[in-house]
Protein backbone atom coordinates (compact mmCIF):
# COMPACT_ATOMS: atom_id res chain seq x y z
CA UNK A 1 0.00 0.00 0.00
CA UNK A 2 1.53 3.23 -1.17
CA UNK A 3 0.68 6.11 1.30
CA UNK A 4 2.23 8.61 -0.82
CA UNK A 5 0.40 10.79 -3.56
CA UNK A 6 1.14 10.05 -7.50
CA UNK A 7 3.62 13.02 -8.74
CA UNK A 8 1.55 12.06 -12.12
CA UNK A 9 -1.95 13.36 -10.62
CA UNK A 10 -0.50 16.43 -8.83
CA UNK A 11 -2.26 19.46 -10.91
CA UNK A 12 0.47 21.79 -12.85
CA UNK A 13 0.78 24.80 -12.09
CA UNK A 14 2.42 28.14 -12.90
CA UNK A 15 5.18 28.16 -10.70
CA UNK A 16 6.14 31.75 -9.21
CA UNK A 17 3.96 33.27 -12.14
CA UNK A 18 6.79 33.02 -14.62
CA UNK A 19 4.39 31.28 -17.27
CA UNK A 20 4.09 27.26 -18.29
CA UNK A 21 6.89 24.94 -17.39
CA UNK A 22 8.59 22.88 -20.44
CA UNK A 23 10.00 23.55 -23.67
CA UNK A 24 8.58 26.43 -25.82
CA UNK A 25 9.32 25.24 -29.05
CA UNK A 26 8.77 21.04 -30.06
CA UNK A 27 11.18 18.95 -31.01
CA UNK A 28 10.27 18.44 -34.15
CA UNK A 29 10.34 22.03 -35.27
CA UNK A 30 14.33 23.07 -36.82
CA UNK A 31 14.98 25.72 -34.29
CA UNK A 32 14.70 22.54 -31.82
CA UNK A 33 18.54 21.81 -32.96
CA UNK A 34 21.62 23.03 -31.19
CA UNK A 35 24.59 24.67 -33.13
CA UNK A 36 26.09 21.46 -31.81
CA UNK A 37 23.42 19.40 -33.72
CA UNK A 38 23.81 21.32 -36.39
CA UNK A 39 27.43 20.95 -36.30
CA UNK A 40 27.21 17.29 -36.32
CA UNK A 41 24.86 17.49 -39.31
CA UNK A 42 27.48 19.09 -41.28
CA UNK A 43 30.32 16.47 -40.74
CA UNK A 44 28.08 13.61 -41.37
CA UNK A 45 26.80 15.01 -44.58
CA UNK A 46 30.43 15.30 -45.77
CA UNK A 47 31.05 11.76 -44.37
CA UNK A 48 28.64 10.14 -46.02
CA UNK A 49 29.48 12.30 -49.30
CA UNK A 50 33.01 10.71 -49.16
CA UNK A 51 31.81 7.34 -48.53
CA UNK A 52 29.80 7.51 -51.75
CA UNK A 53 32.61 8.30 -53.46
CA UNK A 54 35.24 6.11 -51.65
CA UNK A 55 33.11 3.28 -51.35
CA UNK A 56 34.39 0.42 -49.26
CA UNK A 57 38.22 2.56 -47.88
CA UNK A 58 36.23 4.34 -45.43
CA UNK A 59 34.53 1.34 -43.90
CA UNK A 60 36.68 0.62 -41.04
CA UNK A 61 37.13 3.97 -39.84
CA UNK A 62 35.03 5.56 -37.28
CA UNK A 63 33.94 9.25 -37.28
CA UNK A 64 33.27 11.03 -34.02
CA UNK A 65 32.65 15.27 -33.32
CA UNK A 66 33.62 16.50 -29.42
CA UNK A 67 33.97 20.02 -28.37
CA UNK A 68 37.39 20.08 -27.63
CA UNK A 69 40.44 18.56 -27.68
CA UNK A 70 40.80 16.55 -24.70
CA UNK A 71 44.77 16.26 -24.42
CA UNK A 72 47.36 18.95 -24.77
CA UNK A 73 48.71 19.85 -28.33
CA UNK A 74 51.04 17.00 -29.51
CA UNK A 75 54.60 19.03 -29.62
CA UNK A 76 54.58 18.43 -33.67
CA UNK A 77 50.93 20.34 -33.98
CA UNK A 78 51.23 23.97 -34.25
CA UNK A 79 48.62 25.42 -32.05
CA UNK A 80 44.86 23.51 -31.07
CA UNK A 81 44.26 20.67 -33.23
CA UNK A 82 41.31 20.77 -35.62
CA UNK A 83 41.05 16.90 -35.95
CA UNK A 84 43.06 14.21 -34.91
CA UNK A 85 43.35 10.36 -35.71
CA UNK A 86 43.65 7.72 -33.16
CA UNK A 87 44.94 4.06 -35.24
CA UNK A 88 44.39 1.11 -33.73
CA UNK A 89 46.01 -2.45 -34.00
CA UNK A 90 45.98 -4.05 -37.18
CA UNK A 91 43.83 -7.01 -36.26
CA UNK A 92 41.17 -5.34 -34.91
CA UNK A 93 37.86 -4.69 -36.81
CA UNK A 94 38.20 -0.45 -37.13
CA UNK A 95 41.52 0.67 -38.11
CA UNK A 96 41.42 3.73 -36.31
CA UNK A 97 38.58 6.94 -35.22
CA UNK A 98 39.20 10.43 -36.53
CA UNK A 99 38.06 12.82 -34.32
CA UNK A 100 36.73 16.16 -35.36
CA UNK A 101 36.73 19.18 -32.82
CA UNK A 102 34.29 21.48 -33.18
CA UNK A 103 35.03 24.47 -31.42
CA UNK A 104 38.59 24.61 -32.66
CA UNK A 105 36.68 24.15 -36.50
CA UNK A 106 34.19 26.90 -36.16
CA UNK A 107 36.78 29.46 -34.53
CA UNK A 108 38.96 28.86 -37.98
CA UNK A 109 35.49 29.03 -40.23
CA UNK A 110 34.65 32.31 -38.64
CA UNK A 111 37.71 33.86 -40.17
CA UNK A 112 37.43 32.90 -43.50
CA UNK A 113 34.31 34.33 -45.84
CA UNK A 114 33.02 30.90 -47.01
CA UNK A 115 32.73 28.41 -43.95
CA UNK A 116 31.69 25.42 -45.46
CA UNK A 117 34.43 25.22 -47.53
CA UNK A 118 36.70 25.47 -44.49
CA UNK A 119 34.94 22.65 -42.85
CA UNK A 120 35.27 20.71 -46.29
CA UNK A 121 38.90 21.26 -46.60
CA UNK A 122 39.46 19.88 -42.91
CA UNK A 123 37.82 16.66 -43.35
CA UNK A 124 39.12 16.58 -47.03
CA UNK A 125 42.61 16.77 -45.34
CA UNK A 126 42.40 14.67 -42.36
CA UNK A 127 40.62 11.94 -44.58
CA UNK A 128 43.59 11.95 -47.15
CA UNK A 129 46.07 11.87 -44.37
CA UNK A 130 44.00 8.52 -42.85
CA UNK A 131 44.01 7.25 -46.59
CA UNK A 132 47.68 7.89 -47.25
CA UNK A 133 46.44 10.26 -50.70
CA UNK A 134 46.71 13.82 -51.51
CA UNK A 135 43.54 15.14 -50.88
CA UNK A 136 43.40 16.31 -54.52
CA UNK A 137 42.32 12.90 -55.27
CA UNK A 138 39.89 12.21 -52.70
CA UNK A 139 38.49 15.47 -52.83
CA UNK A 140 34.60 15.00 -54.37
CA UNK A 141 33.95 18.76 -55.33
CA UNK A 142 36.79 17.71 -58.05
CA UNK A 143 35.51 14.98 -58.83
CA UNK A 144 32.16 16.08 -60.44
């Protein structure tokens, strides 16, 4: 026997008269998305761009997006890293993760008139790098 009330029945109510308690705007509407999301939704459409053109190279790579770097500067990068690659052991199934930072990214796209095509160039270069190819011929803008 539960002697407590149900949370679930309590009436709402508007608390301290600042209005109605929740979100504003649903999820399914765009402004819903972070600059984070959005963020995200930029690297994966140039992923999955390259992996239409690559095919089968990129499968055993993983992608991933975090804020910031999480480690120092390596002493052979000059300044924050935009990206970095992390290989792993041959027999595993992934060869390695390349990791995208995304403050460090849109700092350096703020600078330059077209940021898209900063972003582009980043993942165009740390994808060639993973590849061991100039990014001239991995790069799909040339390619059409």
């Amino acid at each position: 026997m539960n002697i407590f009330p149900s949370r679930a029945q309590a009436p709402r109510r508007d608390r301290h008269g600042r209005g109605l308690r929740g979100p504003i705007i649903p999820m399914g509407m765009p402004a819903w998305r972070t600059r984070s999301d959005k963020f995200d939704d930029i690297i994966t459409w140039e992923i999955l761009q390259y992996r239409e053109h690559l095919g089968e190279r990129l499968d055993r790579y993983d992608v991933g997006v975090l804020d910031v770097p999480t480690h120092d500067p390596a002493p052979w990068e000059d300044g924050v890293p935009l990206a970095r690659f992390f290989p792993f052991e041959r027999p595993a199934r992934i060869h390695g993760r390349l990791i995208f930072y995304r403050m460090p990214i849109l700092q350096a796209a703020q600078r330059d008139p077209y940021p898209r095509q900063v972003v582009h160039e980043i993942v165009t270069n740390q994808l060639a790098t993973v590849l061991g190819v100039s990014p001239e011929d991995i790069d799909f803008f040339g390619m059409r």
